[in-house]
Protein backbone atom coordinates (compact mmCIF):
# COMPACT_ATOMS: atom_id res chain seq x y z
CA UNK A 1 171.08 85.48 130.31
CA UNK A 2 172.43 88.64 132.27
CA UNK A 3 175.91 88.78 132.78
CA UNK A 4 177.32 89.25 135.76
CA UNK A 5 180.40 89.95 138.15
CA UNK A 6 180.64 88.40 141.54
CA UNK A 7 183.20 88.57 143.72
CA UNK A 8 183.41 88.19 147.41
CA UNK A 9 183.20 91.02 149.80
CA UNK A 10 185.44 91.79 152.91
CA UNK A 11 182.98 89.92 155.26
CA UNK A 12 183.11 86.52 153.28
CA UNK A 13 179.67 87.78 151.63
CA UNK A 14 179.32 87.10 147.52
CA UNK A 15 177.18 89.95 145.95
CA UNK A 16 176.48 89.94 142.09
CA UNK A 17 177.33 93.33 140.06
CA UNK A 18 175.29 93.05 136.72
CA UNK A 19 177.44 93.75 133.95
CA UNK A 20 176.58 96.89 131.79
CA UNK A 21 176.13 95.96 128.15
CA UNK A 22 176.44 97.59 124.83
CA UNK A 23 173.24 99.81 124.98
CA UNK A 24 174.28 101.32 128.71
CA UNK A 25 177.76 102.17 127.34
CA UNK A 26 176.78 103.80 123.85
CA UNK A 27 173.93 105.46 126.02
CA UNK A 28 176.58 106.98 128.60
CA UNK A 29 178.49 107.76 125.87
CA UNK A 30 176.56 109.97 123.68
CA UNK A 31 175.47 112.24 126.88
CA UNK A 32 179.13 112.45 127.78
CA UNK A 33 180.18 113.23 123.86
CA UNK A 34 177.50 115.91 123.91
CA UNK A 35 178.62 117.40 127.58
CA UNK A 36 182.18 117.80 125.93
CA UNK A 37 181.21 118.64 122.38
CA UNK A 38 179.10 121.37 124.28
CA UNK A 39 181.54 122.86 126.64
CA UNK A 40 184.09 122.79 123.70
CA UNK A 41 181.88 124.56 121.77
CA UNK A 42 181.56 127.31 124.51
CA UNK A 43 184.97 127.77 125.18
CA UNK A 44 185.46 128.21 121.31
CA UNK A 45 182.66 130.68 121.18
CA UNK A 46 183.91 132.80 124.12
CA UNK A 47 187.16 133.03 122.91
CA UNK A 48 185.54 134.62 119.52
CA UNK A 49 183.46 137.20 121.43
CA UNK A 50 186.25 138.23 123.38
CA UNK A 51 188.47 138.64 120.98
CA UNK A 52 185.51 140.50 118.74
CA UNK A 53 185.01 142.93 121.36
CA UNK A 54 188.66 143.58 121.54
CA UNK A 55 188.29 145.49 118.23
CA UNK A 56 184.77 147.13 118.09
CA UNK A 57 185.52 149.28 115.38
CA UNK A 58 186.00 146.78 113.35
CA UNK A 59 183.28 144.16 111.94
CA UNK A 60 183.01 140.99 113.67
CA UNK A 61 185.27 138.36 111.67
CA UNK A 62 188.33 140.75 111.03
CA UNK A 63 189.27 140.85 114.34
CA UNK A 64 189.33 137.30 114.62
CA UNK A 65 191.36 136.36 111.22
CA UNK A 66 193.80 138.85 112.15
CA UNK A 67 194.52 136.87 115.71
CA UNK A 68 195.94 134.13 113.71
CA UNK A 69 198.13 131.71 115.97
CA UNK A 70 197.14 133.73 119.69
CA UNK A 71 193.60 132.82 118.45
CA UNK A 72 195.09 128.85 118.08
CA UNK A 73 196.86 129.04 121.14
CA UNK A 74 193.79 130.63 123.25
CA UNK A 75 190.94 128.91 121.56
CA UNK A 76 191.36 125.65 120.10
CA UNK A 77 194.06 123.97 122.59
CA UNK A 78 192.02 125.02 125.54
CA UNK A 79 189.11 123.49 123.35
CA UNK A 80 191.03 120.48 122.50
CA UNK A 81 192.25 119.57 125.71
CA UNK A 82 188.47 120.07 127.11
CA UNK A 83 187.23 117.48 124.80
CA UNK A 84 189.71 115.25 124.77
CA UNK A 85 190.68 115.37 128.86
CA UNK A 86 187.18 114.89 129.94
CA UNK A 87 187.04 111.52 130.22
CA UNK A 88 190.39 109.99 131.75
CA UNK A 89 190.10 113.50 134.31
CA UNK A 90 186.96 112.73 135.06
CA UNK A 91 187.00 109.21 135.77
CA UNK A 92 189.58 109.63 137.93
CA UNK A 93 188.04 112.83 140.31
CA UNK A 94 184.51 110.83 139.95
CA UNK A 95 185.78 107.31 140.57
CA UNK A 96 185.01 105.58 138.18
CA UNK A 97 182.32 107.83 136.98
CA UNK A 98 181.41 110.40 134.26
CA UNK A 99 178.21 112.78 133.63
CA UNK A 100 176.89 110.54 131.09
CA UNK A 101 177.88 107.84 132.89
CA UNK A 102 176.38 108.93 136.20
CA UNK A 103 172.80 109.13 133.90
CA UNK A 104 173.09 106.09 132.71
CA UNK A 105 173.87 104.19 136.03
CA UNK A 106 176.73 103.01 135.19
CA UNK A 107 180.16 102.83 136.37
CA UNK A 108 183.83 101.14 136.00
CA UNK A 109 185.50 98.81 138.00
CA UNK A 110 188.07 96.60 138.36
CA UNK A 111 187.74 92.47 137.92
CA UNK A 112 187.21 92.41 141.65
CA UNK A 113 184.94 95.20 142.32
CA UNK A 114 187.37 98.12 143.22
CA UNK A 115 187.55 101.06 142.00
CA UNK A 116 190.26 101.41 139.40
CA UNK A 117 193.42 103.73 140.14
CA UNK A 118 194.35 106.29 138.40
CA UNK A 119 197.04 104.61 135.82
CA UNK A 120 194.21 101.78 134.91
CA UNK A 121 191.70 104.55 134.01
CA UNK A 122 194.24 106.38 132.04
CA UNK A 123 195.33 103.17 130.34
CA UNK A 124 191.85 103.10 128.86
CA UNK A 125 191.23 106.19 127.75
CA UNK A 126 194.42 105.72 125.62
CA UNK A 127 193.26 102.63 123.86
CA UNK A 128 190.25 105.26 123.15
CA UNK A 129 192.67 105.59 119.87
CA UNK A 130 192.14 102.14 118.65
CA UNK A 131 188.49 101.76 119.83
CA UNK A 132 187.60 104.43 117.78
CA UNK A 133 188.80 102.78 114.53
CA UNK A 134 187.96 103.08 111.65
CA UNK A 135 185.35 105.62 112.80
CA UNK A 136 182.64 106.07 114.95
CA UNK A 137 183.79 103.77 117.71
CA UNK A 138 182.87 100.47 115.53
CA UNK A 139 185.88 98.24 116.53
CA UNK A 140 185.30 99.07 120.25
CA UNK A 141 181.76 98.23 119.79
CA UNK A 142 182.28 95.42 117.57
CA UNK A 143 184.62 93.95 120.85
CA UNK A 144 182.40 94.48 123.50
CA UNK A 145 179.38 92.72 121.65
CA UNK A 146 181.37 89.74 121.32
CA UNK A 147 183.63 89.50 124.76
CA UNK A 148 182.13 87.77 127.64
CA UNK A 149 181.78 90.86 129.78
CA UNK A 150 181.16 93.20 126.96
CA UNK A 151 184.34 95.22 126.95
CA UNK A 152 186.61 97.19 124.86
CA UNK A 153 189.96 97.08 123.92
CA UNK A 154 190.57 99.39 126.33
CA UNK A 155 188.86 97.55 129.54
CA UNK A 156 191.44 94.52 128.28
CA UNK A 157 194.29 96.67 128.71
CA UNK A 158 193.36 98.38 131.34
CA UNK A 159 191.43 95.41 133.36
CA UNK A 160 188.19 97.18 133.97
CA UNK A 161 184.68 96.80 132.70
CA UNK A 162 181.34 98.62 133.27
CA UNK A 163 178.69 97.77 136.12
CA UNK A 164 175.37 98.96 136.46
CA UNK A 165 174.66 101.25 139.57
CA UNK A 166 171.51 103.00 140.10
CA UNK A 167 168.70 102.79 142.59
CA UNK A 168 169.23 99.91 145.38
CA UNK A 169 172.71 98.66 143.36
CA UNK A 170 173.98 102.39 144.25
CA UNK A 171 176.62 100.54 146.56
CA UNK A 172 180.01 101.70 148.04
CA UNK A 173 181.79 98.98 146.10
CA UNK A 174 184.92 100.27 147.84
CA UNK A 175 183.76 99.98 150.72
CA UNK A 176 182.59 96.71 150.72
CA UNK A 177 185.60 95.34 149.15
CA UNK A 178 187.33 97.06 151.81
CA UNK A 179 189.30 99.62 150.92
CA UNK A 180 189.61 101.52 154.49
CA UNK A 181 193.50 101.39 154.37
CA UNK A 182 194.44 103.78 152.47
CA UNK A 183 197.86 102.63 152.37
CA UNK A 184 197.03 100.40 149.50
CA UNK A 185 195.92 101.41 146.38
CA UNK A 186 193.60 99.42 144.50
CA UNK A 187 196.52 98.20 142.56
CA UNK A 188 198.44 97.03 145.29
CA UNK A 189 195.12 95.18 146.83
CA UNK A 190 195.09 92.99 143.62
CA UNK A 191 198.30 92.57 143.31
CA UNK A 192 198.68 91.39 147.10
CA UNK A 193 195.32 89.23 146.70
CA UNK A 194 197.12 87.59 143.14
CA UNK A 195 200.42 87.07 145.49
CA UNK A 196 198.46 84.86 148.33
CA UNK A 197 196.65 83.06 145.92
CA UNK A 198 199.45 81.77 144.27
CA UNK A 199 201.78 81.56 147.18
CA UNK A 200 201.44 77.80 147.95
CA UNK A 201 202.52 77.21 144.16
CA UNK A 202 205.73 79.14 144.36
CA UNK A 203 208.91 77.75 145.60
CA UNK A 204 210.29 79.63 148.59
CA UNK A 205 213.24 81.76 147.37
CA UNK A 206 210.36 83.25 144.71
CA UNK A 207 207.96 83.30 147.26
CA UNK A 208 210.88 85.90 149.56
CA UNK A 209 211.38 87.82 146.60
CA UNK A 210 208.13 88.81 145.68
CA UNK A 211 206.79 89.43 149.33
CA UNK A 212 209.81 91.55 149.65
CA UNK A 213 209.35 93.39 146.27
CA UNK A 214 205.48 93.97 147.55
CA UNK A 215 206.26 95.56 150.86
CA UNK A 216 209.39 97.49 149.65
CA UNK A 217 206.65 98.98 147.11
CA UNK A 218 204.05 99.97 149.43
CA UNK A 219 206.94 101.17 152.05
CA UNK A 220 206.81 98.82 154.29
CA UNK A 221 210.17 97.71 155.87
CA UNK A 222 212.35 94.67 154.92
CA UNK A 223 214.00 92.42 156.94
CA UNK A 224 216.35 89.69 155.35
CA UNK A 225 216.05 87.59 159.14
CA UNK A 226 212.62 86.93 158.84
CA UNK A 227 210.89 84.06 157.69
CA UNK A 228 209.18 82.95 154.89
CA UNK A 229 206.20 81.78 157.16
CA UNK A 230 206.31 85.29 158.54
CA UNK A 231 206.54 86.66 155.36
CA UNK A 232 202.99 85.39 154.53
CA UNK A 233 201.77 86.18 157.68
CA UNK A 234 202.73 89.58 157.42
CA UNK A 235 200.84 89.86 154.12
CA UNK A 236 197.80 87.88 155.44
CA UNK A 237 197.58 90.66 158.13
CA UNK A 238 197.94 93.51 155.72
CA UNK A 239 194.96 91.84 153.56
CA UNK A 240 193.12 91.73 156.77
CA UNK A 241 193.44 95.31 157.40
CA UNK A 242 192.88 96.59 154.22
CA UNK A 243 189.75 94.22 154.44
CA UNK A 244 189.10 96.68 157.33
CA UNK A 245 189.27 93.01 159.55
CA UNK A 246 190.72 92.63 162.87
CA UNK A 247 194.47 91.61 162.93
């Protein structure tokens, strides 16, 4: 049976988001490992012929042995940070996207269909470490096979997972989940949606503190008169408008 993520759009409309599995992510994978293996590679290999025809008397390797740490410095950091920077930079610049990832029509997301910010998608490229033990990616793989969603370590941490998104599924998931205000981040969104869904459980001196510790973070202003009904109406309206809804 095909997994899948619904959630519930800023109209009141449920859509289904098919959840990528194991063969889409390895898939995306191996095109992005070669992309950055590749462009590594090149970077390495220009950095040789440069320095080579720095010294054309001499034959083609001397030149290069005698560069000793410049040749570190200028080749293999620059080389290092390409392949190990390209995913976390860009997943950010692409949204949730990569090359391979693009190909494979695929992308990340959070558990409610947004696009993740910038600290989520850098919290999973860090796990990247551990899903790579003990080599080849096999405890990352051997956790997605058996989570419900298919995920990492990393998508724990970070909250995300992979949808597929090619042909008529190419959607603006952002902009169906409403993300017009750009006041909020995706972060804050989930964080104000987690805060209204639990409101009615909290007792009202909790209930003052965290509205007030949500709108002091976003930069909203704070004032110790109002009440706590106004409080949550206050909220409800900034849902609304990041909904892209009518106050």
């Amino acid at each position: 049976m095909e997994d899948k993520l619904v959630v519930q759009a800023a109209d009141a409309v449920e859509f289904e988001l098919p959840v990528a599995g194991v063969g889409s992510r390895s898939y995306a994978f191996l095109i992005d490992w070669h992309i950055r293996f590749l462009l590594a590679l090149a970077w390495l290999a220009g950095i040789a012929v440069l320095i080579g025809l720095l010294s054309p008397e001499e034959d083609f390797f001397s030149p290069l042995l005698k560069a000793g740490r410049t040749a570190v410095y200028a080749g293999l950091l620059p080389a290092a940070a390409i392949y190990f920077l390209y995913h976390p930079l860009l997943e950010i610049v692409m949204q949730g996207r990569t090359p391979g990832k693009r190909m494979a029509g695929i992308r990340i997301v959070t558990e409610r269909a947004f696009t993740p910010d910038a600290g989520a998608l850098i919290i999973r490229n860090v796990f990247r470490l551990v899903d790579s033990l003990p080599a080849f990616y096999v405890l990352g793989l051997l956790v997605a096979m058996f989570t419900a969603r298919q995920v990492r370590i990393g998508d724990l941490a970070a909250g995300t997972l992979l949808v597929y998104d090619t042909g008529k599924r190419s959607l603006d998931f952002d902009g169906m989940m409403g993300s017009s205000t750009p006041r909020l981040s995706s972060a804050d969104r989930e964080l104000l949606e987690d805060l209204l869904e639990r409101w009615s459980g909290l007792d009202a001196p909790l209930r003052r503190g965290l509205a007030e510790k949500f709108l002091v973070r976003i930069g909203e202003p704070v004032s110790s008169s109002g009440t706590v009904s106004e409080l949550r109406k206050r909220l409800r309206k900034l849902r609304d408008e990041s909904h892209g809804n009518p106050a």
